[in-house]
PDB file of N, CA and C in Angstrom:
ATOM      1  N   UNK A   1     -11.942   6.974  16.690  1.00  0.00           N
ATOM      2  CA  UNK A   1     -11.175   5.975  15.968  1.00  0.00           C
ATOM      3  C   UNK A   1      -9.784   5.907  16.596  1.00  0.00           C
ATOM      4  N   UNK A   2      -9.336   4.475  16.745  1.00  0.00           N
ATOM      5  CA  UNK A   2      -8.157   5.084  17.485  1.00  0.00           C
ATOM      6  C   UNK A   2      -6.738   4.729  16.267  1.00  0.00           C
ATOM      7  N   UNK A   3      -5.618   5.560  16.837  1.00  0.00           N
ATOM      8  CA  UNK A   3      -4.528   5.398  16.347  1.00  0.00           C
ATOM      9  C   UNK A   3      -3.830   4.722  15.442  1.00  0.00           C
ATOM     10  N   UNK A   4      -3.331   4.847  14.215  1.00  0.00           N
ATOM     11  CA  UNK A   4      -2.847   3.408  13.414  1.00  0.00           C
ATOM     12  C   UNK A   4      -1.539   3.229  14.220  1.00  0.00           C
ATOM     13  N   UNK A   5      -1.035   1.969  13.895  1.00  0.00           N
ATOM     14  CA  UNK A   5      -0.030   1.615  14.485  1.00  0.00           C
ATOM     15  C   UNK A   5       1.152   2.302  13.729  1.00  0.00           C
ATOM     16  N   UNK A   6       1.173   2.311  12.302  1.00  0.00           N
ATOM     17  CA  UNK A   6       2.020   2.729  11.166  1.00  0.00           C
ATOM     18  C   UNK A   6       1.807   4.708  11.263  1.00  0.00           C
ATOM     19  N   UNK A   7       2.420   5.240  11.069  1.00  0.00           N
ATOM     20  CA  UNK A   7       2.212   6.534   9.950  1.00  0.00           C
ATOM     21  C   UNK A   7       2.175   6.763   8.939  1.00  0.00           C
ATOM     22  N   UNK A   8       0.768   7.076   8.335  1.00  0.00           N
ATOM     23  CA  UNK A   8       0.859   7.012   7.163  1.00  0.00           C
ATOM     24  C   UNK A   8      -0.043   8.322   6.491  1.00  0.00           C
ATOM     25  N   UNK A   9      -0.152   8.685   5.588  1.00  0.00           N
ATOM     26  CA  UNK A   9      -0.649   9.719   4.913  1.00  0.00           C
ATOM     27  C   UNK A   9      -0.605   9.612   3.175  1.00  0.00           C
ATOM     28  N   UNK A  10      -1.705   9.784   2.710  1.00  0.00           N
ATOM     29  CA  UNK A  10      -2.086   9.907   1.398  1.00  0.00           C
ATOM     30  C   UNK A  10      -1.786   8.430   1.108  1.00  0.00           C
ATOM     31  N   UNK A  11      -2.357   7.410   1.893  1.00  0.00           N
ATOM     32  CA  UNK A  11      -2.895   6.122   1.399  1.00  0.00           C
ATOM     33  C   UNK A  11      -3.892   5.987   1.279  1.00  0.00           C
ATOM     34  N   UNK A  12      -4.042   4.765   0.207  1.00  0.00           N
ATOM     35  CA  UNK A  12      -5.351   4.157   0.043  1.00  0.00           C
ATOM     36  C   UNK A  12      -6.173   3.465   0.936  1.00  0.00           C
ATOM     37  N   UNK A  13      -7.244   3.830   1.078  1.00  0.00           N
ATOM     38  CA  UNK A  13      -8.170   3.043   2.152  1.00  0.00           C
ATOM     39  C   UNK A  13      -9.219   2.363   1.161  1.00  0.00           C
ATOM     40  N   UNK A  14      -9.940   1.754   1.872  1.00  0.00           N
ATOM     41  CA  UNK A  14     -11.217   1.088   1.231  1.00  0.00           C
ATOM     42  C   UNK A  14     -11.707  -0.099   2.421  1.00  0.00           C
ATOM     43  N   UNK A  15     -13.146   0.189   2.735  1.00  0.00           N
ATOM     44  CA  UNK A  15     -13.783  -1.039   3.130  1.00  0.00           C
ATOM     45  C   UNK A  15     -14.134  -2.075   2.615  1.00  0.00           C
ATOM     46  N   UNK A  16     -13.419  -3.417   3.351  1.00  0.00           N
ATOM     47  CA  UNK A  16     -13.968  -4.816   3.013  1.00  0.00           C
ATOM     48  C   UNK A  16     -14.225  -5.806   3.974  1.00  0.00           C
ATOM     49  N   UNK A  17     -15.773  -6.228   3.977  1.00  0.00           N
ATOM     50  CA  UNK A  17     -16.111  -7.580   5.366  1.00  0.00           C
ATOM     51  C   UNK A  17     -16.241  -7.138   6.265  1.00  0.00           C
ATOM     52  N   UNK A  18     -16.761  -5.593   6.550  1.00  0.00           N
ATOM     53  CA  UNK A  18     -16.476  -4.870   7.853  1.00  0.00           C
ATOM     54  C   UNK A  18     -15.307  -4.046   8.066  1.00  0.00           C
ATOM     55  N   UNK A  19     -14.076  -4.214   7.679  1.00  0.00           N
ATOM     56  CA  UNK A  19     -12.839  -3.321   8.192  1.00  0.00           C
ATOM     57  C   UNK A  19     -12.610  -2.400   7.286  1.00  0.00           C
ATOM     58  N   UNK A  20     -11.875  -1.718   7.735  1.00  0.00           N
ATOM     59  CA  UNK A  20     -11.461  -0.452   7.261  1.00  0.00           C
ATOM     60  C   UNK A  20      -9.679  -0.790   6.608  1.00  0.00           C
ATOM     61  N   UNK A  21     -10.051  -0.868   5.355  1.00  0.00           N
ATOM     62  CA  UNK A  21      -7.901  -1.085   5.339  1.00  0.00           C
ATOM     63  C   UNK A  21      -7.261  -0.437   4.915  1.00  0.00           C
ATOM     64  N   UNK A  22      -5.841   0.192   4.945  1.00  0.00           N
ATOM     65  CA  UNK A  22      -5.241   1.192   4.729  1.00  0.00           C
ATOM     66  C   UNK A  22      -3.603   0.643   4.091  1.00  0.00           C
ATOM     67  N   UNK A  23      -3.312   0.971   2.802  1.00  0.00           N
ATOM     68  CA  UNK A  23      -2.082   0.774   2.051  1.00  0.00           C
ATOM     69  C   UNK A  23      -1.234   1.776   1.592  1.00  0.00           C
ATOM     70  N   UNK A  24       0.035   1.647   1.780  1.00  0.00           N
ATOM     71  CA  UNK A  24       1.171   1.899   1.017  1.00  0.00           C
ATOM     72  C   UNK A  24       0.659   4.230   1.644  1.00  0.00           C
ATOM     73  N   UNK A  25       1.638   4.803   0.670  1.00  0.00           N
ATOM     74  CA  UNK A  25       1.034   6.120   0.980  1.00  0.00           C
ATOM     75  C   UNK A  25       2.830   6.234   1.145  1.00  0.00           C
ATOM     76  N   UNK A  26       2.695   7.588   1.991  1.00  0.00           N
ATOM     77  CA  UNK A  26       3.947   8.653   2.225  1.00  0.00           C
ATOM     78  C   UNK A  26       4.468   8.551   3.898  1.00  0.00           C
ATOM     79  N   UNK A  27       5.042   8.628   3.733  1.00  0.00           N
ATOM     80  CA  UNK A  27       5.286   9.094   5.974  1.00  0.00           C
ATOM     81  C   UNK A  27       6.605   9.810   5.699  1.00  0.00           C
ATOM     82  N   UNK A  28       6.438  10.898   6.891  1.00  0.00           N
ATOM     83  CA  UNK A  28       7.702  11.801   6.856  1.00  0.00           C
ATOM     84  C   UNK A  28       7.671  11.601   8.646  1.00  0.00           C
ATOM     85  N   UNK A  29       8.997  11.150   9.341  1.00  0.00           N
ATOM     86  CA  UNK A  29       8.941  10.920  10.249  1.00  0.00           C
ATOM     87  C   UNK A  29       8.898  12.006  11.387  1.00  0.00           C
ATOM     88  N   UNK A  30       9.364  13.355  10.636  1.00  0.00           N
ATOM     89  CA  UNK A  30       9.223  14.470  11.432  1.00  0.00           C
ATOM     90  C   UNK A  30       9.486  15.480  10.446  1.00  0.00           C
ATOM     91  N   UNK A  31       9.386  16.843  10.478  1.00  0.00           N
ATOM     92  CA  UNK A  31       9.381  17.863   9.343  1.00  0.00           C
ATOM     93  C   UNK A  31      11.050  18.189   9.359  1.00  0.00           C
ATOM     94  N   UNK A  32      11.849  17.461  10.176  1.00  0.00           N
ATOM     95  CA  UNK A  32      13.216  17.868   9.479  1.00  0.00           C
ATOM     96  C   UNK A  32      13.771  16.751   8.121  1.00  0.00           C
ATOM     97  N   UNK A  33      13.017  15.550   8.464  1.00  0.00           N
ATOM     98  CA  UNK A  33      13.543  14.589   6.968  1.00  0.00           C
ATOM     99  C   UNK A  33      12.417  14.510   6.078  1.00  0.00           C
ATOM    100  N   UNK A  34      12.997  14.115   4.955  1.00  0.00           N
ATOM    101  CA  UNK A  34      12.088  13.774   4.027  1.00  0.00           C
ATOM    102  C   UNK A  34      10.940  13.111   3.641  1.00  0.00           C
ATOM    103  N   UNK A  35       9.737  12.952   2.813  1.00  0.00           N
ATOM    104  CA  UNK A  35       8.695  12.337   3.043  1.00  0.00           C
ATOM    105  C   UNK A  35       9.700  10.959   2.287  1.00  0.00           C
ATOM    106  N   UNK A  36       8.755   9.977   2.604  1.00  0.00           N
ATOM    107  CA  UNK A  36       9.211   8.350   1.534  1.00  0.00           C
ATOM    108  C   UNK A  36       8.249   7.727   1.601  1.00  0.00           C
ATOM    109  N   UNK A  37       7.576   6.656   0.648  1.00  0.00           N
ATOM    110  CA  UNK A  37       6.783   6.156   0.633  1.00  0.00           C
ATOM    111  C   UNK A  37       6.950   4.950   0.941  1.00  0.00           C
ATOM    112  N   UNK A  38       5.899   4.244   1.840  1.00  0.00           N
ATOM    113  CA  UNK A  38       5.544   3.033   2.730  1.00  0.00           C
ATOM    114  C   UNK A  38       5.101   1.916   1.783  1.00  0.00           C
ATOM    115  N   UNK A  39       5.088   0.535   2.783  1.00  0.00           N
ATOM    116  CA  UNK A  39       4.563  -0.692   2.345  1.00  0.00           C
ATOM    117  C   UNK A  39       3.955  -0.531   3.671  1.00  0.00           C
ATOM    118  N   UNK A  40       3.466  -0.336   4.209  1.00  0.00           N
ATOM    119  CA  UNK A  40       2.798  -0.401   5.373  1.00  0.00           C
ATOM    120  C   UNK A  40       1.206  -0.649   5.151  1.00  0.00           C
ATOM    121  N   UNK A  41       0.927  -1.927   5.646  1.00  0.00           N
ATOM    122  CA  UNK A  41      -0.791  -2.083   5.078  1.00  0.00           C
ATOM    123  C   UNK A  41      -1.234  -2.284   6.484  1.00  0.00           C
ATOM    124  N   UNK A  42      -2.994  -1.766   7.148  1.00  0.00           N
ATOM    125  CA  UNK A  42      -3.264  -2.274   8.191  1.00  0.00           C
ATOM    126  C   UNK A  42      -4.511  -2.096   8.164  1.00  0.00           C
ATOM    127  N   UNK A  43      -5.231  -2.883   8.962  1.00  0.00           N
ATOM    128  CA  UNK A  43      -6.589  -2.696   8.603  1.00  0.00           C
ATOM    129  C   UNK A  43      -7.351  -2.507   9.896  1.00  0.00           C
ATOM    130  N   UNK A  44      -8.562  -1.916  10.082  1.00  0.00           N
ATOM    131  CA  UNK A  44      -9.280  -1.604  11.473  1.00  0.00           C
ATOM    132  C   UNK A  44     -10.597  -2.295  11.500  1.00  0.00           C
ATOM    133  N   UNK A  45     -10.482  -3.255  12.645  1.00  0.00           N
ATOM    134  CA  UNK A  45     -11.343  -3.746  13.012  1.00  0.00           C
ATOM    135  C   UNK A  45     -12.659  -3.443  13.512  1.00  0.00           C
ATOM    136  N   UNK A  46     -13.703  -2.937  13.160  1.00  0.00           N
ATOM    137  CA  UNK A  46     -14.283  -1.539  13.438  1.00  0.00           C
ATOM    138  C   UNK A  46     -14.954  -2.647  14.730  1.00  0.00           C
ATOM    139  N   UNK A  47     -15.250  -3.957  15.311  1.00  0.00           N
ATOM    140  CA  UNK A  47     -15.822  -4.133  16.229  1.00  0.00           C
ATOM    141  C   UNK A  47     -15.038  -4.028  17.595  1.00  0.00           C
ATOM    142  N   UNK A  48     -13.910  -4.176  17.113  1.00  0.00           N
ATOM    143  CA  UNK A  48     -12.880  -3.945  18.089  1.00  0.00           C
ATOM    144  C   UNK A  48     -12.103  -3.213  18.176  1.00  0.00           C
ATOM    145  N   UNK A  49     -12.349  -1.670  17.699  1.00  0.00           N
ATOM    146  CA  UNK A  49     -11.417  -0.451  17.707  1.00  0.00           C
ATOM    147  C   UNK A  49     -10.066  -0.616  17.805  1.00  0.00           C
ATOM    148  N   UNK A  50      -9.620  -1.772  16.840  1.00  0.00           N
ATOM    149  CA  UNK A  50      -8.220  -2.031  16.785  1.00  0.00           C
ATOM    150  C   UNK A  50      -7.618  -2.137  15.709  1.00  0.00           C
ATOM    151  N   UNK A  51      -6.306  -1.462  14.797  1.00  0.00           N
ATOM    152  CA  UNK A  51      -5.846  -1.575  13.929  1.00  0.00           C
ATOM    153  C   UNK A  51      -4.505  -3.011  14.283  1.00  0.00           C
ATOM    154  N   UNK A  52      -4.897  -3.667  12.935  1.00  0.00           N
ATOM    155  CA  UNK A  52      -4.178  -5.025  12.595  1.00  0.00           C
ATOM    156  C   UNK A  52      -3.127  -4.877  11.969  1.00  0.00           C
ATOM    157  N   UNK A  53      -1.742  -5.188  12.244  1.00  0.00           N
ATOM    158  CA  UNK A  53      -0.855  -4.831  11.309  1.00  0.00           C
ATOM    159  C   UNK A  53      -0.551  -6.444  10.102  1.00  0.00           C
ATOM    160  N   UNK A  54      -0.547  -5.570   8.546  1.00  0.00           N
ATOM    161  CA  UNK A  54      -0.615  -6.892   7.822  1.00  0.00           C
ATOM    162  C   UNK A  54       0.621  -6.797   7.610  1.00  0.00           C
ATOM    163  N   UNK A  55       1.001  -8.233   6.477  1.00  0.00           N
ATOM    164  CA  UNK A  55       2.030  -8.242   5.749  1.00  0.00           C
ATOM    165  C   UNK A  55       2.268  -7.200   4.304  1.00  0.00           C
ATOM    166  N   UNK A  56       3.486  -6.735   4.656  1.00  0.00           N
ATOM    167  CA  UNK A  56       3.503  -5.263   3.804  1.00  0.00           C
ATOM    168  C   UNK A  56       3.577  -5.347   2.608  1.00  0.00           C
ATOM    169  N   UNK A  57       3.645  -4.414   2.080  1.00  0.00           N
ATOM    170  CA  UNK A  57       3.527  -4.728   0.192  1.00  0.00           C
ATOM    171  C   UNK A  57       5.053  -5.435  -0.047  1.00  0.00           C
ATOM    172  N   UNK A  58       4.697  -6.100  -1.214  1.00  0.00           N
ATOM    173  CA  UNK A  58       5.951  -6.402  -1.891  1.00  0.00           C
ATOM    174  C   UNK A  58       6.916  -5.243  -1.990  1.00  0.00           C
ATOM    175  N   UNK A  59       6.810  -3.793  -2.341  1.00  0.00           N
ATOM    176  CA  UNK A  59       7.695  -2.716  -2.357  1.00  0.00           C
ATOM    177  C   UNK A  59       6.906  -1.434  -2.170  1.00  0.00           C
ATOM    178  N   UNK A  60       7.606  -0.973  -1.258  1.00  0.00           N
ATOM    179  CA  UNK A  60       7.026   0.356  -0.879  1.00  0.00           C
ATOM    180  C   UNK A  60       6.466   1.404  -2.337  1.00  0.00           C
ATOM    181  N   UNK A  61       5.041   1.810  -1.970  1.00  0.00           N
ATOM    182  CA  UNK A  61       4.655   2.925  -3.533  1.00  0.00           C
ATOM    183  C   UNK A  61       3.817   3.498  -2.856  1.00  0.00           C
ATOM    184  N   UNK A  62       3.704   4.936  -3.578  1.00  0.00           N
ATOM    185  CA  UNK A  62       2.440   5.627  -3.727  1.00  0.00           C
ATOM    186  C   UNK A  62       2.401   5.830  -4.761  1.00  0.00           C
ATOM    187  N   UNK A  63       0.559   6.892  -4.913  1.00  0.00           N
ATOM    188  CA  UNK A  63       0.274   6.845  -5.812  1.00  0.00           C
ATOM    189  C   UNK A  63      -0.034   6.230  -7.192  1.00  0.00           C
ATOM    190  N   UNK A  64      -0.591   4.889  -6.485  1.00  0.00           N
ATOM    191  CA  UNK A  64      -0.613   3.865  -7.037  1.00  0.00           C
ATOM    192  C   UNK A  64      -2.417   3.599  -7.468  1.00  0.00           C
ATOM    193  N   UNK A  65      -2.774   3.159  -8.064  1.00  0.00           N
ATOM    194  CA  UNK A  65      -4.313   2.608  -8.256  1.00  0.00           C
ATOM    195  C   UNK A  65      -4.685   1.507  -7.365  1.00  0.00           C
ATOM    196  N   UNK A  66      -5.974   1.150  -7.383  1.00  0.00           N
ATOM    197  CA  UNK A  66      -5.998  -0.493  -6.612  1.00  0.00           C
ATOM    198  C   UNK A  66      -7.568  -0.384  -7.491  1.00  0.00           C
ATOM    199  N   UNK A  67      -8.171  -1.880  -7.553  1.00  0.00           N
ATOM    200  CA  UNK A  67      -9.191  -2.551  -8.095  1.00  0.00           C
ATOM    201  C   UNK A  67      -9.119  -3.518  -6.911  1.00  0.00           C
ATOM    202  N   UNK A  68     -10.853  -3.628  -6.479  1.00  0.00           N
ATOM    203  CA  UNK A  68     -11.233  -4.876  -5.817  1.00  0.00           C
ATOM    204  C   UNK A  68     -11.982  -6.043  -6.400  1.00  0.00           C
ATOM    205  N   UNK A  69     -12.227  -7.187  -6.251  1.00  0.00           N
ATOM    206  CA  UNK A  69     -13.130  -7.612  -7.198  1.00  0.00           C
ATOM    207  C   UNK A  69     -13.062  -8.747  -6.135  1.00  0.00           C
ATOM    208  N   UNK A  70     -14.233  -9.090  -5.501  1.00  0.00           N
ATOM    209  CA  UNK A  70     -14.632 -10.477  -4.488  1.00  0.00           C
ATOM    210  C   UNK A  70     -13.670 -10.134  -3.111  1.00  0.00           C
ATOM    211  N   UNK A  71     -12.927 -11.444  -3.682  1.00  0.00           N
ATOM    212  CA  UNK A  71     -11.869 -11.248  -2.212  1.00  0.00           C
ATOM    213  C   UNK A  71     -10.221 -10.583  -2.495  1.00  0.00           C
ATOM    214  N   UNK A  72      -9.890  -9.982  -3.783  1.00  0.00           N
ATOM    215  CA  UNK A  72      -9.192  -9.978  -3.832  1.00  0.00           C
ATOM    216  C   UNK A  72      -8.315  -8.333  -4.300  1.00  0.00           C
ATOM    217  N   UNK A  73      -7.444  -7.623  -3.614  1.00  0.00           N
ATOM    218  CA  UNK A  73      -7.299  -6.224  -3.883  1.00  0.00           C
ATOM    219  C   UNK A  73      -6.313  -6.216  -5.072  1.00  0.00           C
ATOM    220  N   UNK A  74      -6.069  -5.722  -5.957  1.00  0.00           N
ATOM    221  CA  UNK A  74      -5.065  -5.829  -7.098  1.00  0.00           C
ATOM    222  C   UNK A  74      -4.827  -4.110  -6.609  1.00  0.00           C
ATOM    223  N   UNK A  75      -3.286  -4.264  -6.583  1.00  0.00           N
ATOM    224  CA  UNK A  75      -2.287  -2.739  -6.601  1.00  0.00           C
ATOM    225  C   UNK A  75      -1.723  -2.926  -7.520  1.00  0.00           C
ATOM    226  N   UNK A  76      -1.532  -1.413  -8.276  1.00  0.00           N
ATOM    227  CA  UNK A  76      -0.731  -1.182  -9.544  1.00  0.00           C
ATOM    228  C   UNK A  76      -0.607   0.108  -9.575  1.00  0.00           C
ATOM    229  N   UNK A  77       0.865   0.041 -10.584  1.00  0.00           N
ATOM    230  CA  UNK A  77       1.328   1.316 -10.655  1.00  0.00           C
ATOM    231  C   UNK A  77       1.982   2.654  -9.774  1.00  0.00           C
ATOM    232  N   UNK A  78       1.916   3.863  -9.724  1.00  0.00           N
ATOM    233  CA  UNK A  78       1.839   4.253  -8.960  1.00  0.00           C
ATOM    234  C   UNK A  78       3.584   4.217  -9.122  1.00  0.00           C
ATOM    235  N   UNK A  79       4.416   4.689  -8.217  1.00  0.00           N
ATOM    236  CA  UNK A  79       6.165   5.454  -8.036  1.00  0.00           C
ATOM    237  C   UNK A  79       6.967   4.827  -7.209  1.00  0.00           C
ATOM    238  N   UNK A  80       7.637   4.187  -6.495  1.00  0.00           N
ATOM    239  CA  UNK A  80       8.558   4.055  -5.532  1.00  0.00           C
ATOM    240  C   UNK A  80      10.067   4.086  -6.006  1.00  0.00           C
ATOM    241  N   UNK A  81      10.941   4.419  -4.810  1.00  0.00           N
ATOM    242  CA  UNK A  81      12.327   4.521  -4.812  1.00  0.00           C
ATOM    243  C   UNK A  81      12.767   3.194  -5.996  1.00  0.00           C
ATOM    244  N   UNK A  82      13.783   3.681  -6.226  1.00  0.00           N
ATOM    245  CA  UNK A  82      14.530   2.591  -6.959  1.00  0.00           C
ATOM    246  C   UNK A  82      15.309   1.720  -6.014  1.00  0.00           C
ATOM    247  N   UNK A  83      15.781   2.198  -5.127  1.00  0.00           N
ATOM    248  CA  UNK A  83      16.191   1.403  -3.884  1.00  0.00           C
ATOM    249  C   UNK A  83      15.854   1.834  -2.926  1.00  0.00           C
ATOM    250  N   UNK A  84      15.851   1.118  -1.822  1.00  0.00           N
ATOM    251  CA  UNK A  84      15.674   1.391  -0.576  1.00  0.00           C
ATOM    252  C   UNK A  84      16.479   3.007   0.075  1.00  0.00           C
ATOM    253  N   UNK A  85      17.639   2.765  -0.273  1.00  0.00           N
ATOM    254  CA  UNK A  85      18.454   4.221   0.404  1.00  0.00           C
ATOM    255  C   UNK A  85      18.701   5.007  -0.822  1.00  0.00           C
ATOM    256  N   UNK A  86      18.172   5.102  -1.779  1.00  0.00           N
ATOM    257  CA  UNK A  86      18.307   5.748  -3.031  1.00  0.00           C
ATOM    258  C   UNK A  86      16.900   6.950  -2.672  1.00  0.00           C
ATOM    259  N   UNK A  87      17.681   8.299  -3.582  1.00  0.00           N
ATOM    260  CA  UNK A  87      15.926   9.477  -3.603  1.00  0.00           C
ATOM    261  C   UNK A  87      15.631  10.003  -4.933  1.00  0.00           C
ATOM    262  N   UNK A  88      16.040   8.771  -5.750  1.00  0.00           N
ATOM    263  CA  UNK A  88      15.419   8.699  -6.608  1.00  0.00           C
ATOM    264  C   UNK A  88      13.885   8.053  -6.811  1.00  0.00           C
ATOM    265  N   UNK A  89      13.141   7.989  -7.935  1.00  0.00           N
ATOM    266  CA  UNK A  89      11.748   6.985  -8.056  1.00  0.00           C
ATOM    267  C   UNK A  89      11.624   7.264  -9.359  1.00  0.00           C
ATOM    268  N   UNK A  90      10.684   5.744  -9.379  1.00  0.00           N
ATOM    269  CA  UNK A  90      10.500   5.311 -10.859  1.00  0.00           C
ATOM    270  C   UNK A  90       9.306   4.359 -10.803  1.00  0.00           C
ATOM    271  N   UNK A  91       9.073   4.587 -12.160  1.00  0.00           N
ATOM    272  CA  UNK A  91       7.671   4.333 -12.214  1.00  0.00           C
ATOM    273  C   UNK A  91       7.390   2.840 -11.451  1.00  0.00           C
ATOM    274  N   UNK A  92       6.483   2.760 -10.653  1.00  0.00           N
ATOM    275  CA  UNK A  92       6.441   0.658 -10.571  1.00  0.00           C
ATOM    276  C   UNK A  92       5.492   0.034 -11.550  1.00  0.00           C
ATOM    277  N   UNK A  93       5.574  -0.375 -11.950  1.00  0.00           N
ATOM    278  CA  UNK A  93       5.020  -1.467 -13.228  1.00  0.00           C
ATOM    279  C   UNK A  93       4.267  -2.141 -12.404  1.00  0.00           C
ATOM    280  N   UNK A  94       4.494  -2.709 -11.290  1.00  0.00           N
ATOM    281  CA  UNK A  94       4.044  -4.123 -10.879  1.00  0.00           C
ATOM    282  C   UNK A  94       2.304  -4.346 -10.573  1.00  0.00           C
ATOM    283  N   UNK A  95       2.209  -5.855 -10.629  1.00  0.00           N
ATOM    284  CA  UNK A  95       0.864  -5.642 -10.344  1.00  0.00           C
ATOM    285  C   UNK A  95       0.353  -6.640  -9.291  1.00  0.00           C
ATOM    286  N   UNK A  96       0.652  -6.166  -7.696  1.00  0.00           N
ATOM    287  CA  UNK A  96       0.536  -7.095  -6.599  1.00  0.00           C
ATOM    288  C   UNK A  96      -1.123  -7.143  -6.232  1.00  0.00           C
ATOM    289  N   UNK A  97      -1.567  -8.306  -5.649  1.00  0.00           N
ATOM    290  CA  UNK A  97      -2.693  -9.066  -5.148  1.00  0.00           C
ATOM    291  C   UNK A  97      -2.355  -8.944  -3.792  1.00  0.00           C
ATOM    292  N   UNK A  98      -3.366  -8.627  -3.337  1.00  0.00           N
ATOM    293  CA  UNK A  98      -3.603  -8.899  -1.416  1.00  0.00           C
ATOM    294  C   UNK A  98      -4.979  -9.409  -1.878  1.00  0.00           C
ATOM    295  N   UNK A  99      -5.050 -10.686  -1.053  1.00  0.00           N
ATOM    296  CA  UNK A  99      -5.880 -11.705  -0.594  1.00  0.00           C
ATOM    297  C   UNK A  99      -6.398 -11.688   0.517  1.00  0.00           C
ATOM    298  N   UNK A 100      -7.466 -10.514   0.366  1.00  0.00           N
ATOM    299  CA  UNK A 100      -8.235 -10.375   1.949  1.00  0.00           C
ATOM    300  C   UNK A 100      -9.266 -11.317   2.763  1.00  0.00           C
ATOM    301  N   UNK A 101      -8.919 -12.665   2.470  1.00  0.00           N
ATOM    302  CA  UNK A 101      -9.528 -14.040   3.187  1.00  0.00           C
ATOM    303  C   UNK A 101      -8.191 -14.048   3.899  1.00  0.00           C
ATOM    304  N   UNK A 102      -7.078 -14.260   3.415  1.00  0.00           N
ATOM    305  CA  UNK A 102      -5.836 -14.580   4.136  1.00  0.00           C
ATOM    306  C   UNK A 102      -4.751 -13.702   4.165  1.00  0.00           C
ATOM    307  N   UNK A 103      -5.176 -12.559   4.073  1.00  0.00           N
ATOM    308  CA  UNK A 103      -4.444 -11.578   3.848  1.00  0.00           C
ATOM    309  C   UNK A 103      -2.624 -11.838   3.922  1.00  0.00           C
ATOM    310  N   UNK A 104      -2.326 -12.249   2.561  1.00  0.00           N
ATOM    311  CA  UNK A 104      -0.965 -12.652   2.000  1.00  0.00           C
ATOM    312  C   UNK A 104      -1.117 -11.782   0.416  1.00  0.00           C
ATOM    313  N   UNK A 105       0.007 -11.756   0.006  1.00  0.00           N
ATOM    314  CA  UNK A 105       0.759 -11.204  -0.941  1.00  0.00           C
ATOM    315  C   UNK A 105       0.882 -11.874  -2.402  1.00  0.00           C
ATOM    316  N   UNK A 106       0.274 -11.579  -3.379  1.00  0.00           N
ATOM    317  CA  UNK A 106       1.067 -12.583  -4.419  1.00  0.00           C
ATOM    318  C   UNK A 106       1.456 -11.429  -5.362  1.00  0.00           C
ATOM    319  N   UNK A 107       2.151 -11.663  -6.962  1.00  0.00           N
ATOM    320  CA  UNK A 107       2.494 -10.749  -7.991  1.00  0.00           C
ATOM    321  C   UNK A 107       2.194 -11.393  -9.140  1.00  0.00           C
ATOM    322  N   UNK A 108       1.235 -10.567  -9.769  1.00  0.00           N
ATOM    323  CA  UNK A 108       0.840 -10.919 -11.257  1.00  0.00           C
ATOM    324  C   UNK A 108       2.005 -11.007 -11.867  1.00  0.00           C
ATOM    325  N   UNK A 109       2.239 -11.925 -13.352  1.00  0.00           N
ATOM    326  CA  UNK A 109       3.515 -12.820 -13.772  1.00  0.00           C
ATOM    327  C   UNK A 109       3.765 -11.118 -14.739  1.00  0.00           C
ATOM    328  N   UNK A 110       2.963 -10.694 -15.540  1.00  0.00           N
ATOM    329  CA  UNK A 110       3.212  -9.893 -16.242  1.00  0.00           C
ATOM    330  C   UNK A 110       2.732  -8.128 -15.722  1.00  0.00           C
ATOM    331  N   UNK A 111       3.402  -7.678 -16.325  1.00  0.00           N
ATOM    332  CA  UNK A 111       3.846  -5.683 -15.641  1.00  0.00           C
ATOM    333  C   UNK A 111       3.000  -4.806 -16.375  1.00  0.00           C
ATOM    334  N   UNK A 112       2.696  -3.496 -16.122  1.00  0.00           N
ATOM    335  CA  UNK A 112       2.324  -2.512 -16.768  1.00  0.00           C
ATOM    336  C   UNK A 112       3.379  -2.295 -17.957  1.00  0.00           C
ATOM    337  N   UNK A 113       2.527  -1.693 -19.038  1.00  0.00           N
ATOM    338  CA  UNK A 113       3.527  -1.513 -20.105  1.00  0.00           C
ATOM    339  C   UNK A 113       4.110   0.511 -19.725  1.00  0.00           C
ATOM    340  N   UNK A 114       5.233   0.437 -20.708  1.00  0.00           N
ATOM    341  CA  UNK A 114       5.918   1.525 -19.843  1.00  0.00           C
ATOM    342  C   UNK A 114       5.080   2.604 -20.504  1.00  0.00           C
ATOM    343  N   UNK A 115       5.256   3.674 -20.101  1.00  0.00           N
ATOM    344  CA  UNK A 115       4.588   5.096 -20.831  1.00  0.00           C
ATOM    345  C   UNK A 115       5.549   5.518 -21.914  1.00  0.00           C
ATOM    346  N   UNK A 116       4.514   6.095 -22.635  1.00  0.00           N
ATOM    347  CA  UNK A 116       5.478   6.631 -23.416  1.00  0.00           C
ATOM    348  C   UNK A 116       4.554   7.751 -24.515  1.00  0.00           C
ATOM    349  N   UNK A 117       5.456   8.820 -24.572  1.00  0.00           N
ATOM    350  CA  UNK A 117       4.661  10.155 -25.119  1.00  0.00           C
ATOM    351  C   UNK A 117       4.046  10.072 -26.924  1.00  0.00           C
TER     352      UNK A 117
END
């Protein structure tokens, strides 16, 4: 198998239509900095031993769920930074669509409800 283009670790994979696709997850760019979690989505072309780089998530998460249903991947849940240069994280609510006919991005209008003990 060859190489992803991205680094990524403890993402979600799942086969669809033949490829192999791979979302969101952790990357630590070397063991002196910290891990952070990716929007990095890509998928492998298994006839052509080539990974595709897609359009990335709406916001970088792990540990997130996903549901497939036809053509369409629903992500939810799951942690990311509160900002980009922030090391903090908080829960993500959101509930993004990848459209694997055209592999684009959309966001369900309404959120996960928050937790609570």
């Amino acid at each position: 198998m060859p190489s992803m283009n991205n680094k990524q670790a403890f993402m979600h994979t799942f086969s669809y239509n033949g490829n192999l696709y791979s979302i969101g997850g952790f990357v630590r760019p070397d063991i002196s900095k910290p891990e952070y979690f990716t929007d990095n989505v890509e998928y492998l072309e298994y006839g052509k031993q080539k990974w595709i780089v897609l359009q990335k998530l709406p916001k970088a998460r792990g540990l997130f769920n996903f549901a497939l249903t036809e053509n369409l991947c629903f992500i939810f849940g799951g942690v990311s930074k509160v900002s980009p240069t922030s090391t903090q994280i908080e829960e993500n609510r959101n509930i993004d669509i990848l459209n694997l006919t055209n592999n684009t991005w959309s966001s369900y209008a309404n959120k996960l409800p928050l937790y609570k003990d």
